[in-house]
Structure formats: C-alpha cells, structure tokens
PDBML (XML) file of the C-alpha atoms, coordinates in Angstrom:
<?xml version="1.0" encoding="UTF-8" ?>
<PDBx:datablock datablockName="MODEL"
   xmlns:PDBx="http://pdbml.pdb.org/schema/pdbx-v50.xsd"
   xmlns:xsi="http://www.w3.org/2001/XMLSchema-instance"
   xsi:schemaLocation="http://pdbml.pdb.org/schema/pdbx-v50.xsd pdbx-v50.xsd">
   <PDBx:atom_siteCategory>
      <PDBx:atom_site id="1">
         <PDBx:B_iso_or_equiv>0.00</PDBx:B_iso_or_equiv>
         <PDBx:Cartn_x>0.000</PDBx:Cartn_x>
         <PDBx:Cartn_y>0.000</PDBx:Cartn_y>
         <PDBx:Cartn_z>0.000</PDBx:Cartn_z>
         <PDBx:auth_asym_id>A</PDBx:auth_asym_id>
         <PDBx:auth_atom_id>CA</PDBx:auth_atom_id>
         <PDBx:auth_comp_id>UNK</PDBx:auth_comp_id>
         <PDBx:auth_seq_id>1</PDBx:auth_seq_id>
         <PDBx:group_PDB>ATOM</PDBx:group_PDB>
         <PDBx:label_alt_id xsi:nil="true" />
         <PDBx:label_asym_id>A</PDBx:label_asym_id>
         <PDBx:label_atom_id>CA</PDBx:label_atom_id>
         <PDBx:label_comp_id>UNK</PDBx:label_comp_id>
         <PDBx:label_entity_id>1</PDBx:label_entity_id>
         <PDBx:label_seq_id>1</PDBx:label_seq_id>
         <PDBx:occupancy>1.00</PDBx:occupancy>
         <PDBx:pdbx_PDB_model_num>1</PDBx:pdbx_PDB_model_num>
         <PDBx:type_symbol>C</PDBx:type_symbol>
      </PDBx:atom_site>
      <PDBx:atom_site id="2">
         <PDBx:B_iso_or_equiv>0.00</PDBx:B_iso_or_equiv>
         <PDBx:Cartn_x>2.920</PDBx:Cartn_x>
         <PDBx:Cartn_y>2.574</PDBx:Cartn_y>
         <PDBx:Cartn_z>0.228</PDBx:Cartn_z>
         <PDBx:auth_asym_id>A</PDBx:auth_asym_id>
         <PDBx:auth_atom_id>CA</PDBx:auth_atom_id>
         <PDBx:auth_comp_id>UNK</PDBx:auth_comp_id>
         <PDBx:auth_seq_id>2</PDBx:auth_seq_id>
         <PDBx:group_PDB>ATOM</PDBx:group_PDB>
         <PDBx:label_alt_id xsi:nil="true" />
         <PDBx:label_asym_id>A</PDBx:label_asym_id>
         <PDBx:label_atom_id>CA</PDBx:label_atom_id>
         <PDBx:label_comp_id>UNK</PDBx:label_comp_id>
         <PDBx:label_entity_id>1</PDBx:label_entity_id>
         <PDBx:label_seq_id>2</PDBx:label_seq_id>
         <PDBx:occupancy>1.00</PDBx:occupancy>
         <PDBx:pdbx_PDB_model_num>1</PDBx:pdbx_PDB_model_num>
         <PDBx:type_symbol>C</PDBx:type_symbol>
      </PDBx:atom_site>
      <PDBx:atom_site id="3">
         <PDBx:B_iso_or_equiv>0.00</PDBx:B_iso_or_equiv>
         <PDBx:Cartn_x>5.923</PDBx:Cartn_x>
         <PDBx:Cartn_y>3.101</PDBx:Cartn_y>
         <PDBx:Cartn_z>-2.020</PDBx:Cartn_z>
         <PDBx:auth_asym_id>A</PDBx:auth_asym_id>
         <PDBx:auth_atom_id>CA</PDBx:auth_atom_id>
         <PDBx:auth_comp_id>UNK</PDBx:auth_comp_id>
         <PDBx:auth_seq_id>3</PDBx:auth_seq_id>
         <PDBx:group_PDB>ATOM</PDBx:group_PDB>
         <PDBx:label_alt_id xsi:nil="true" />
         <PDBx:label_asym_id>A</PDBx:label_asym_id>
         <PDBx:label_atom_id>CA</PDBx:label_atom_id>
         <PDBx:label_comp_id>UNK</PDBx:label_comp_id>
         <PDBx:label_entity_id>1</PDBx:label_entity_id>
         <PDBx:label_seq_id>3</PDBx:label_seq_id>
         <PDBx:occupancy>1.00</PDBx:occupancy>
         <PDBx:pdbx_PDB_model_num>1</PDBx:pdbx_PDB_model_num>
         <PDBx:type_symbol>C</PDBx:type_symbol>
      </PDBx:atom_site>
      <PDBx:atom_site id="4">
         <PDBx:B_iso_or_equiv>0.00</PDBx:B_iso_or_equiv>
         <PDBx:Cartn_x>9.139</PDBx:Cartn_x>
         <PDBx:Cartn_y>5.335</PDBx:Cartn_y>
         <PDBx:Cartn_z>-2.245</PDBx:Cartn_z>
         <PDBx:auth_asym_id>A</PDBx:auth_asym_id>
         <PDBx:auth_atom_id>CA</PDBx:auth_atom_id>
         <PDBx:auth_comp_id>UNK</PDBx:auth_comp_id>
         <PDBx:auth_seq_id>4</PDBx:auth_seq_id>
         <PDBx:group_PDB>ATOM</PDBx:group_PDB>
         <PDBx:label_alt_id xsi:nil="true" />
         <PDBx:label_asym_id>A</PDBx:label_asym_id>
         <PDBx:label_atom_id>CA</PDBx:label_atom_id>
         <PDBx:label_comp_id>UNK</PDBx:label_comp_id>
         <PDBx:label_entity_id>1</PDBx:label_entity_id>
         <PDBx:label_seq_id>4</PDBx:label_seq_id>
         <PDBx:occupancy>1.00</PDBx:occupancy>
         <PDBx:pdbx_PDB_model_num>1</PDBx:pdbx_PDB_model_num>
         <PDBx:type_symbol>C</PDBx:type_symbol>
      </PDBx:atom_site>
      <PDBx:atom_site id="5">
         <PDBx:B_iso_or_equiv>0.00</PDBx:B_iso_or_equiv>
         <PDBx:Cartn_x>10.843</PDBx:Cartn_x>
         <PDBx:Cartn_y>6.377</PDBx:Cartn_y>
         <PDBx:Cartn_z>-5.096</PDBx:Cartn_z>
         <PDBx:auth_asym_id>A</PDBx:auth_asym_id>
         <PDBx:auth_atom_id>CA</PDBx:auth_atom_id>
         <PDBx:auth_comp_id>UNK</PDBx:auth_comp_id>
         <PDBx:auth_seq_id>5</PDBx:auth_seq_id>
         <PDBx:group_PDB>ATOM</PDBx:group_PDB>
         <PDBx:label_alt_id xsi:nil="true" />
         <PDBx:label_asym_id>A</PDBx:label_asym_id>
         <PDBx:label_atom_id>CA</PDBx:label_atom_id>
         <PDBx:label_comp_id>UNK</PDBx:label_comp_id>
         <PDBx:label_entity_id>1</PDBx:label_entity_id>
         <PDBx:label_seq_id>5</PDBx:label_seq_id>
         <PDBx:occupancy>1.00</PDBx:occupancy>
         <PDBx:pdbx_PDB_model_num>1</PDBx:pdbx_PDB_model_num>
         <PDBx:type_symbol>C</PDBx:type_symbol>
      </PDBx:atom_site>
      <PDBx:atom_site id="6">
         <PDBx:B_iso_or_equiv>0.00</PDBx:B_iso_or_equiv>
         <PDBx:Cartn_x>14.764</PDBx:Cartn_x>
         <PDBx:Cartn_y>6.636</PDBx:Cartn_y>
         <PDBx:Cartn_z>-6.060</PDBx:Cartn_z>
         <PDBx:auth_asym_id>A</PDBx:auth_asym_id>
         <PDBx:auth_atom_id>CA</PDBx:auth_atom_id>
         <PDBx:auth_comp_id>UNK</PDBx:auth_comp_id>
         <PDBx:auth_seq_id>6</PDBx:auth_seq_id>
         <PDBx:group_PDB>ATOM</PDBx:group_PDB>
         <PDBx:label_alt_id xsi:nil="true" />
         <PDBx:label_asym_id>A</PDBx:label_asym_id>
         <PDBx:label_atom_id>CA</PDBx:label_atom_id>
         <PDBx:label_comp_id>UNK</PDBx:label_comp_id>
         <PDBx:label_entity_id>1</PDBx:label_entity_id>
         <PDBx:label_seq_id>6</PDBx:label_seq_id>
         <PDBx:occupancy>1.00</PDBx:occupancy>
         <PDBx:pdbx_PDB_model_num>1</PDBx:pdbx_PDB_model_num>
         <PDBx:type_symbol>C</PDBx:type_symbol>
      </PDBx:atom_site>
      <PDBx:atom_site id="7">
         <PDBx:B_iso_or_equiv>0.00</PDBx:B_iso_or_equiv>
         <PDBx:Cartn_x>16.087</PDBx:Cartn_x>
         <PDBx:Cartn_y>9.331</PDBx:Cartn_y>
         <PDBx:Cartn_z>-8.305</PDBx:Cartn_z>
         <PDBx:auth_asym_id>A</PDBx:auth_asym_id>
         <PDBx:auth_atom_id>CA</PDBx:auth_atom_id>
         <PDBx:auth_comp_id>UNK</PDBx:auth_comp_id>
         <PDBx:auth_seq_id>7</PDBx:auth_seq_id>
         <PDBx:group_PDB>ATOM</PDBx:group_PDB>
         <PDBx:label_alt_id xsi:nil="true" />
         <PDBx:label_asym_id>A</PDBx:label_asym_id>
         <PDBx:label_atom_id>CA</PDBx:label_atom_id>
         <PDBx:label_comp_id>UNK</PDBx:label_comp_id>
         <PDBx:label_entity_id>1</PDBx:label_entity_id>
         <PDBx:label_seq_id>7</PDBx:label_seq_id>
         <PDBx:occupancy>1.00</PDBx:occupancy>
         <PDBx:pdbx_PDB_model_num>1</PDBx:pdbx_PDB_model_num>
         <PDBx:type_symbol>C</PDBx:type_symbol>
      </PDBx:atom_site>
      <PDBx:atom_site id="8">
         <PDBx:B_iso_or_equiv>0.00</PDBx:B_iso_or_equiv>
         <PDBx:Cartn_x>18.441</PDBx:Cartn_x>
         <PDBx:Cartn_y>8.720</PDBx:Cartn_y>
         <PDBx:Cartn_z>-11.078</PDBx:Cartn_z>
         <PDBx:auth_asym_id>A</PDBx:auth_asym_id>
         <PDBx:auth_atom_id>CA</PDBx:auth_atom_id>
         <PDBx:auth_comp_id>UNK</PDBx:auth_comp_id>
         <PDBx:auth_seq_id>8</PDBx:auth_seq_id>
         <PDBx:group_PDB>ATOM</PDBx:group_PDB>
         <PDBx:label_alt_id xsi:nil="true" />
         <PDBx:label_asym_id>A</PDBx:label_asym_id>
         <PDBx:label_atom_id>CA</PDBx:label_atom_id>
         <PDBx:label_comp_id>UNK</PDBx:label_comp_id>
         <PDBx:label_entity_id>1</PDBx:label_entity_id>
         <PDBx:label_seq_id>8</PDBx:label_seq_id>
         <PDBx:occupancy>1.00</PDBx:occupancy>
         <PDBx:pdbx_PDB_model_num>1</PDBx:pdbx_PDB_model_num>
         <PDBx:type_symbol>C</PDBx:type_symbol>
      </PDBx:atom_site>
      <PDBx:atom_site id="9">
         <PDBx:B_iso_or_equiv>0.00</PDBx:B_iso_or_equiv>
         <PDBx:Cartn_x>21.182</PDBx:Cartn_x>
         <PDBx:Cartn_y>9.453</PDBx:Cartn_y>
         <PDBx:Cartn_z>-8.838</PDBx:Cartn_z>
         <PDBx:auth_asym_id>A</PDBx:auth_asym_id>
         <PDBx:auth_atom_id>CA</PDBx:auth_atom_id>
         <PDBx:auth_comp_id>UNK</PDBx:auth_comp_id>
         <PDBx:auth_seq_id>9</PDBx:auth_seq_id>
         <PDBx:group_PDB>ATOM</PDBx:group_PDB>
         <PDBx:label_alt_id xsi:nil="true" />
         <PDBx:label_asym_id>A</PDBx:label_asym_id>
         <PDBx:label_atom_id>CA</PDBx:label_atom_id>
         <PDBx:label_comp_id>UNK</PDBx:label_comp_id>
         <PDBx:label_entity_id>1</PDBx:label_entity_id>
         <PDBx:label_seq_id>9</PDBx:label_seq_id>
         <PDBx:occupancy>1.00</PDBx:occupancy>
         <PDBx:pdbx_PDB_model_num>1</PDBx:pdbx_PDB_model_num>
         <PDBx:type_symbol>C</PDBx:type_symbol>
      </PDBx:atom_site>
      <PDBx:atom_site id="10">
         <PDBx:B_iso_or_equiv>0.00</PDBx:B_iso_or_equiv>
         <PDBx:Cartn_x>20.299</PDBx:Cartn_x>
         <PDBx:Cartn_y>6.481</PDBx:Cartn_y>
         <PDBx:Cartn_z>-6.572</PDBx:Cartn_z>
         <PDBx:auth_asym_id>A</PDBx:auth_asym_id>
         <PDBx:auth_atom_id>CA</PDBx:auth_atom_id>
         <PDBx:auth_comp_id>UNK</PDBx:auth_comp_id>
         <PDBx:auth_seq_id>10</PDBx:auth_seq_id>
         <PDBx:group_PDB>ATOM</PDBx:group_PDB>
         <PDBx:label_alt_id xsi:nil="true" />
         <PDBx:label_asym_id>A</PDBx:label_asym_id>
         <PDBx:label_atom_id>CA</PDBx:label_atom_id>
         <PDBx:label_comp_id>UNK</PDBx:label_comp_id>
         <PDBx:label_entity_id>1</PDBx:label_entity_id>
         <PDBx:label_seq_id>10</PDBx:label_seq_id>
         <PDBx:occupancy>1.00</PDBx:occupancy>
         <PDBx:pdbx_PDB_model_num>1</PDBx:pdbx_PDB_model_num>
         <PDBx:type_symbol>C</PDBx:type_symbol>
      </PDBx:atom_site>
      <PDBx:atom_site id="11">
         <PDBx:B_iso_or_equiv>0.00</PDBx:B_iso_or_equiv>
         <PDBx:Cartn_x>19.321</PDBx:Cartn_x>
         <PDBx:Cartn_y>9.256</PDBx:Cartn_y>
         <PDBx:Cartn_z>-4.096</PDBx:Cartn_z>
         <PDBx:auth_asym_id>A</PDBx:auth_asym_id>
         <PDBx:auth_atom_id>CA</PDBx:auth_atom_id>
         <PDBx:auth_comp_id>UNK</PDBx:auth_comp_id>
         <PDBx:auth_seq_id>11</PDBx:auth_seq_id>
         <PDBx:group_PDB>ATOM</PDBx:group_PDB>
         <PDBx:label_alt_id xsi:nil="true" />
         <PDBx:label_asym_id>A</PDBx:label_asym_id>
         <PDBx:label_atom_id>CA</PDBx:label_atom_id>
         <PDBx:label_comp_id>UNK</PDBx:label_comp_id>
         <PDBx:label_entity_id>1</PDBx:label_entity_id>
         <PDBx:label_seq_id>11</PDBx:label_seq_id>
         <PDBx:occupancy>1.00</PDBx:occupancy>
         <PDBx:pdbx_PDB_model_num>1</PDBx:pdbx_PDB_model_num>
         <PDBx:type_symbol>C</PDBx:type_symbol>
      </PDBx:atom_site>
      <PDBx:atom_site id="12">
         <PDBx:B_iso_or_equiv>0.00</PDBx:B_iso_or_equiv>
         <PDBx:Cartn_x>16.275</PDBx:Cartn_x>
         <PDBx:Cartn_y>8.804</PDBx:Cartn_y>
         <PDBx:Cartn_z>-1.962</PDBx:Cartn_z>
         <PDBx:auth_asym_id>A</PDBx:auth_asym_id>
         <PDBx:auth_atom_id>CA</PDBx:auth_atom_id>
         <PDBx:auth_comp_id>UNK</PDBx:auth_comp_id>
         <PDBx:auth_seq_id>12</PDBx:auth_seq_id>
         <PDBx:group_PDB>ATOM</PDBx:group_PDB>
         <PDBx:label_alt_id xsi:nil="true" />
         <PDBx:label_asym_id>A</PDBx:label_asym_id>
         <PDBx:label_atom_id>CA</PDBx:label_atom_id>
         <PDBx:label_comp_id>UNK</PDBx:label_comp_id>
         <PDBx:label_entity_id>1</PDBx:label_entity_id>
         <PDBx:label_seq_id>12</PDBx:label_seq_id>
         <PDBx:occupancy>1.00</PDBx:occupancy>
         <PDBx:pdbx_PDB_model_num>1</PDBx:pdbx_PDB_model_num>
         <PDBx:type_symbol>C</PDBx:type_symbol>
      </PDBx:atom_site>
      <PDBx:atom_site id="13">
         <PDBx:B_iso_or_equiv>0.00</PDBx:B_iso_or_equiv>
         <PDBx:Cartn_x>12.977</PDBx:Cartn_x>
         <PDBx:Cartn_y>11.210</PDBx:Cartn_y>
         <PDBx:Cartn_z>-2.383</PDBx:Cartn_z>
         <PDBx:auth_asym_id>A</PDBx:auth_asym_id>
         <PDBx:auth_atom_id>CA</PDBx:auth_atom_id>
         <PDBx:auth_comp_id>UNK</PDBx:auth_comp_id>
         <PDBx:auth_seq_id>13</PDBx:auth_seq_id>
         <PDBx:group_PDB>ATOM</PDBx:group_PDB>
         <PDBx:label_alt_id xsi:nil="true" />
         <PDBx:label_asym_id>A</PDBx:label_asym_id>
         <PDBx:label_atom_id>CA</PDBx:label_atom_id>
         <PDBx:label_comp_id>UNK</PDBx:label_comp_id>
         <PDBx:label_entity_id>1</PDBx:label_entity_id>
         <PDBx:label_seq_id>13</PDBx:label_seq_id>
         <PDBx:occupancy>1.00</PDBx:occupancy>
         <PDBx:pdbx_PDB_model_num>1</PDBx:pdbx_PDB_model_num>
         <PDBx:type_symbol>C</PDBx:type_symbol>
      </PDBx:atom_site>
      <PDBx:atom_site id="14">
         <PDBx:B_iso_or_equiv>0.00</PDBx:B_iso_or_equiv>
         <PDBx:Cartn_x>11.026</PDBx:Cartn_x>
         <PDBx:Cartn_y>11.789</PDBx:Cartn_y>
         <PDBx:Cartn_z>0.936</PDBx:Cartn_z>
         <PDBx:auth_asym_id>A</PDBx:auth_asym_id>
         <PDBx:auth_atom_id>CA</PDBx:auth_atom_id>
         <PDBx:auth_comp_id>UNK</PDBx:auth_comp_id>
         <PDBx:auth_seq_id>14</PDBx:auth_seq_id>
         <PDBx:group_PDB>ATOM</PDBx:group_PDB>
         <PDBx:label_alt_id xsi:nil="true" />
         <PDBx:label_asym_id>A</PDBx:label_asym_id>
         <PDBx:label_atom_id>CA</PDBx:label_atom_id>
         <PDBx:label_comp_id>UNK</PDBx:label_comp_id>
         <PDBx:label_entity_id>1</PDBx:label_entity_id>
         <PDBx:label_seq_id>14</PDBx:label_seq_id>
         <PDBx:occupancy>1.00</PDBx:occupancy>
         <PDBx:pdbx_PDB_model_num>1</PDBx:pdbx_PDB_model_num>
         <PDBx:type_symbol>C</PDBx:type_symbol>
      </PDBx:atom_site>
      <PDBx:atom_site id="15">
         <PDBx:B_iso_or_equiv>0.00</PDBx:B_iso_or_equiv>
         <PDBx:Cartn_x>7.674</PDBx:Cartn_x>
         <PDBx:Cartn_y>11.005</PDBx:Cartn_y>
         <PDBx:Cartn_z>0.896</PDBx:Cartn_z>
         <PDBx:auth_asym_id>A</PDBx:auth_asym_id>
         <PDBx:auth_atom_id>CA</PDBx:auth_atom_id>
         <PDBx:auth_comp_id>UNK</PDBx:auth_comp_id>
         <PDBx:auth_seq_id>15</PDBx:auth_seq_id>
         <PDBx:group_PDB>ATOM</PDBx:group_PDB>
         <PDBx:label_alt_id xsi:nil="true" />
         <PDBx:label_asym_id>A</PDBx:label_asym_id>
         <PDBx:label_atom_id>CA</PDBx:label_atom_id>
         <PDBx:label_comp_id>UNK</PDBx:label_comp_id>
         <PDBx:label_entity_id>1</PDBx:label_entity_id>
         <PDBx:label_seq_id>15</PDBx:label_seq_id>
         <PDBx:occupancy>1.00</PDBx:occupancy>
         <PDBx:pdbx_PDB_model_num>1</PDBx:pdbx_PDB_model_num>
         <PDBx:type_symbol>C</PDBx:type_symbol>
      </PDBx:atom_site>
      <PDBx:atom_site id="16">
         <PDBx:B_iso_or_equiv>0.00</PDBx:B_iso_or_equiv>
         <PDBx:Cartn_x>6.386</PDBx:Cartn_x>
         <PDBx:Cartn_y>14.532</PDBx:Cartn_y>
         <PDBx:Cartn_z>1.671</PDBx:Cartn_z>
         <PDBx:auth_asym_id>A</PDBx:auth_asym_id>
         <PDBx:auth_atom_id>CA</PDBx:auth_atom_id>
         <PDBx:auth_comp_id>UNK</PDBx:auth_comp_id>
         <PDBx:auth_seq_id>16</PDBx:auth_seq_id>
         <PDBx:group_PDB>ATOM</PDBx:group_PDB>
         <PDBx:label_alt_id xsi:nil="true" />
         <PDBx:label_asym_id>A</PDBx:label_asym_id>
         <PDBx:label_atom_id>CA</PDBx:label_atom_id>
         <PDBx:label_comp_id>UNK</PDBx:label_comp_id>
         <PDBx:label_entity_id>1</PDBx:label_entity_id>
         <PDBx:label_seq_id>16</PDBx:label_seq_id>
         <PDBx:occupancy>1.00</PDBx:occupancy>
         <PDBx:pdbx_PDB_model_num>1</PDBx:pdbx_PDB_model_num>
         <PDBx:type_symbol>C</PDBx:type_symbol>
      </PDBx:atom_site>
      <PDBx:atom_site id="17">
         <PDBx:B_iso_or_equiv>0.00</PDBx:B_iso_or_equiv>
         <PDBx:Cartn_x>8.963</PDBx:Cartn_x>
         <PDBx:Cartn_y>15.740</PDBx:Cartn_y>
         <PDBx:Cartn_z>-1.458</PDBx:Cartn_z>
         <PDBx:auth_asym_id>A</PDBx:auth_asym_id>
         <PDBx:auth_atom_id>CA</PDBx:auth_atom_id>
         <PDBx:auth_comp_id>UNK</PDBx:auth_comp_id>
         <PDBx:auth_seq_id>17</PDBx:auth_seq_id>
         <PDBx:group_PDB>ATOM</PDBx:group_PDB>
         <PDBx:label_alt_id xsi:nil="true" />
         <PDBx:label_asym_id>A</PDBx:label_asym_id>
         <PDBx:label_atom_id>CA</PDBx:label_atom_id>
         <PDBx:label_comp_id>UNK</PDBx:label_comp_id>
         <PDBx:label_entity_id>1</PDBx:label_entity_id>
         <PDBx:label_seq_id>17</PDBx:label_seq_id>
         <PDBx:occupancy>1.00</PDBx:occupancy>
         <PDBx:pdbx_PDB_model_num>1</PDBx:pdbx_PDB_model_num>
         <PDBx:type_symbol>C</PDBx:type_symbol>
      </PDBx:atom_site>
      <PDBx:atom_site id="18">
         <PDBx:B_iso_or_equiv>0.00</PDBx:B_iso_or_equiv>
         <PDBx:Cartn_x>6.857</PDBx:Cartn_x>
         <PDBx:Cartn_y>13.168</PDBx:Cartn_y>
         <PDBx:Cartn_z>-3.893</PDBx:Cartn_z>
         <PDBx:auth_asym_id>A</PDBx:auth_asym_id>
         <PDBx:auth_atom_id>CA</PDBx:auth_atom_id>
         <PDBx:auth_comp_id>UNK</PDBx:auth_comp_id>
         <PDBx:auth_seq_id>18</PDBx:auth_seq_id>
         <PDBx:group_PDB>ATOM</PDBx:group_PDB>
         <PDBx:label_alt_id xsi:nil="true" />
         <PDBx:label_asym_id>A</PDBx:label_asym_id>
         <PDBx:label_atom_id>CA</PDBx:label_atom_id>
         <PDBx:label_comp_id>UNK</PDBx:label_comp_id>
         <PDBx:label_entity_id>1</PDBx:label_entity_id>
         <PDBx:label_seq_id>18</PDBx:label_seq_id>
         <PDBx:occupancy>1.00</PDBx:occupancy>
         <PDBx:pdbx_PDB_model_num>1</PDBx:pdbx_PDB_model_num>
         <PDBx:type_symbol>C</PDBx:type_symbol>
      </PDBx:atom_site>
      <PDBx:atom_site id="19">
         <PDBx:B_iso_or_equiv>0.00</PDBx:B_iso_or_equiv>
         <PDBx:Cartn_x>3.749</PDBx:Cartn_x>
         <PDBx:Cartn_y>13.876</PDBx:Cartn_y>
         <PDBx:Cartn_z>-2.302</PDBx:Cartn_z>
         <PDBx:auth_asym_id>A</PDBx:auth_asym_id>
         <PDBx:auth_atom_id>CA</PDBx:auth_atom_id>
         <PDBx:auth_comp_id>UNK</PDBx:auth_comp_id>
         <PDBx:auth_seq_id>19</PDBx:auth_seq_id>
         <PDBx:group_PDB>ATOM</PDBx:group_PDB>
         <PDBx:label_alt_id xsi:nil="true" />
         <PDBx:label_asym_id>A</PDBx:label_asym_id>
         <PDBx:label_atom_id>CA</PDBx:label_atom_id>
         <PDBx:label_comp_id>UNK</PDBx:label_comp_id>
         <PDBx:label_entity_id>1</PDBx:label_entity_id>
         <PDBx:label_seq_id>19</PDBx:label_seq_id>
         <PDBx:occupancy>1.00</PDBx:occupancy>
         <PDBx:pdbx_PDB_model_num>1</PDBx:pdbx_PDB_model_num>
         <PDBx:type_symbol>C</PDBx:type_symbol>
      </PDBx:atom_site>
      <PDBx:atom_site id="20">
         <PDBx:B_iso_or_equiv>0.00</PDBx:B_iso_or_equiv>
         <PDBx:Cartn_x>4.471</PDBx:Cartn_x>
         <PDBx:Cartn_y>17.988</PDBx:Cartn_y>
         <PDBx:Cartn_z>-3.796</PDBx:Cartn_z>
         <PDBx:auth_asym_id>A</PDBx:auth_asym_id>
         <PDBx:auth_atom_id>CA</PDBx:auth_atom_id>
         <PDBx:auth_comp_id>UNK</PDBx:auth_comp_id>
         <PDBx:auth_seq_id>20</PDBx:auth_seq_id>
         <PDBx:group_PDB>ATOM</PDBx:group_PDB>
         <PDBx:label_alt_id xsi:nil="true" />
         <PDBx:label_asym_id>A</PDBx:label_asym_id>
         <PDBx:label_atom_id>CA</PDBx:label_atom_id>
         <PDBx:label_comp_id>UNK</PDBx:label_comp_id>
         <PDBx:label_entity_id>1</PDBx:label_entity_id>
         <PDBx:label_seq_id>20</PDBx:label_seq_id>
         <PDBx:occupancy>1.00</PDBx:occupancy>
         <PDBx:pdbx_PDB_model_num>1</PDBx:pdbx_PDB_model_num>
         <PDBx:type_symbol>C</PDBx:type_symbol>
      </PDBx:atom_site>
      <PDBx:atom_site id="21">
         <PDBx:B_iso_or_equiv>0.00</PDBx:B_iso_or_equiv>
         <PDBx:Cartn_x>5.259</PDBx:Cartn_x>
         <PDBx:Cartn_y>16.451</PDBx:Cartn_y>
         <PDBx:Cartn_z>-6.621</PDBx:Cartn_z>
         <PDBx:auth_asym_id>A</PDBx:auth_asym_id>
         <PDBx:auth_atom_id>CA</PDBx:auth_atom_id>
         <PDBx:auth_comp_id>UNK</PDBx:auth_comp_id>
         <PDBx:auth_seq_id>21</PDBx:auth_seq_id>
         <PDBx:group_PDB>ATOM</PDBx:group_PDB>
         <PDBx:label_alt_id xsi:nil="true" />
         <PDBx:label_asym_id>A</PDBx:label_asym_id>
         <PDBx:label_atom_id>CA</PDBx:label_atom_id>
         <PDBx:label_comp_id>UNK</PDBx:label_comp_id>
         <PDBx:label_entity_id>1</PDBx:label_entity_id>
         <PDBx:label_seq_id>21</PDBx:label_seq_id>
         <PDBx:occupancy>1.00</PDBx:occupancy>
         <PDBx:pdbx_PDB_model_num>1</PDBx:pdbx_PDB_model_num>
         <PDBx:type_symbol>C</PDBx:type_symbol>
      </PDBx:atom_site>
      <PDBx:atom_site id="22">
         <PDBx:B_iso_or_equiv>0.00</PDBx:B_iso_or_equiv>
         <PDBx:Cartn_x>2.737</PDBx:Cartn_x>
         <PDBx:Cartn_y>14.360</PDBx:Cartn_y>
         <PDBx:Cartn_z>-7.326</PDBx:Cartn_z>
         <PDBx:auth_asym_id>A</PDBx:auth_asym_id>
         <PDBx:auth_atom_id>CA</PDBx:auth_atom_id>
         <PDBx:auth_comp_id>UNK</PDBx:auth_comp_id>
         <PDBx:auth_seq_id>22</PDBx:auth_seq_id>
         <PDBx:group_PDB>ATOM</PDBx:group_PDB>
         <PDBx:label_alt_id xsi:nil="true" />
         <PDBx:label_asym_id>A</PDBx:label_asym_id>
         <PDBx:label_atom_id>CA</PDBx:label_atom_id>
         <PDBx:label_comp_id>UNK</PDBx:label_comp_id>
         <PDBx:label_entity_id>1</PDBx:label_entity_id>
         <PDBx:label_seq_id>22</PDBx:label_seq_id>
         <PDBx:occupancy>1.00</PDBx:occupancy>
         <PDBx:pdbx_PDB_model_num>1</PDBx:pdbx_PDB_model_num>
         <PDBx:type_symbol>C</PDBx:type_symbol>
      </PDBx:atom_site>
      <PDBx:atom_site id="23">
         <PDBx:B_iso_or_equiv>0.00</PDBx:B_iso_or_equiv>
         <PDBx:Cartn_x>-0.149</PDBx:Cartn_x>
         <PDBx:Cartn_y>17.078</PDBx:Cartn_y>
         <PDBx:Cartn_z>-6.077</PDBx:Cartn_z>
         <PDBx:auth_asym_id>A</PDBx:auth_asym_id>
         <PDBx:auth_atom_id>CA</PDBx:auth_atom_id>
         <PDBx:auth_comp_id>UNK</PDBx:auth_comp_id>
         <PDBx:auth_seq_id>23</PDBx:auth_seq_id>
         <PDBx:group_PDB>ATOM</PDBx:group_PDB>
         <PDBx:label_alt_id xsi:nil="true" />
         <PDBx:label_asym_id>A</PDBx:label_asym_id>
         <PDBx:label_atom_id>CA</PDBx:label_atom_id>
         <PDBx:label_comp_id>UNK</PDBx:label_comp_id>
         <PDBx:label_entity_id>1</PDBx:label_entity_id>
         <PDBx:label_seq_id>23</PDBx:label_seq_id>
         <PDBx:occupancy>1.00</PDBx:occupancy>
         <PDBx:pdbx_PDB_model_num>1</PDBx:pdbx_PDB_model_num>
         <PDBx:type_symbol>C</PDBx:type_symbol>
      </PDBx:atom_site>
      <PDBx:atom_site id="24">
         <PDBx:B_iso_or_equiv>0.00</PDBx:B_iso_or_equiv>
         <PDBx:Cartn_x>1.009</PDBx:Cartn_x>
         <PDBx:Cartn_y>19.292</PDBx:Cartn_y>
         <PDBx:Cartn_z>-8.929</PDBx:Cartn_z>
         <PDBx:auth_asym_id>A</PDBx:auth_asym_id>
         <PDBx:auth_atom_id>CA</PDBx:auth_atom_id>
         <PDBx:auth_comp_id>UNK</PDBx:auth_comp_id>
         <PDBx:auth_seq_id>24</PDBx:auth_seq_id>
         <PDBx:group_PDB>ATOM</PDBx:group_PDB>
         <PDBx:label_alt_id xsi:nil="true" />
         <PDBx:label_asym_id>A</PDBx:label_asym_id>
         <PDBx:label_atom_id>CA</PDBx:label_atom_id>
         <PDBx:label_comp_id>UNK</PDBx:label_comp_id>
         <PDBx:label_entity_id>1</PDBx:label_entity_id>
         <PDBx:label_seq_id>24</PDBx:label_seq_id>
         <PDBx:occupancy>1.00</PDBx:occupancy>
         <PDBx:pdbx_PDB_model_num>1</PDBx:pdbx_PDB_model_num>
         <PDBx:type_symbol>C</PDBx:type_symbol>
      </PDBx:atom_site>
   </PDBx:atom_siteCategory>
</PDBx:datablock>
C-alpha cells in the first residue's frame, strides 16, 4: 500500500517531497 521512489542518482525522495510532486 505505500511506495518510495529513487532518483536517477540512486538518491532517496522523501515522501512529503513526492507527495508535492505528485499534487502538482
């Protein structure tokens, strides 16, 4: 039920970070 992503950098995205993301 929950996820988290990894950016091409192999660097770690918060979830609050995604959740901005994804809202806009």
């Amino acid at each position: 039920d929950r996820f988290f992503t990894i950016d091409d950098r192999g660097q770690f995205v918060s979830g609050d970070f995604l959740t901005a993301l994804m809202a806009q």
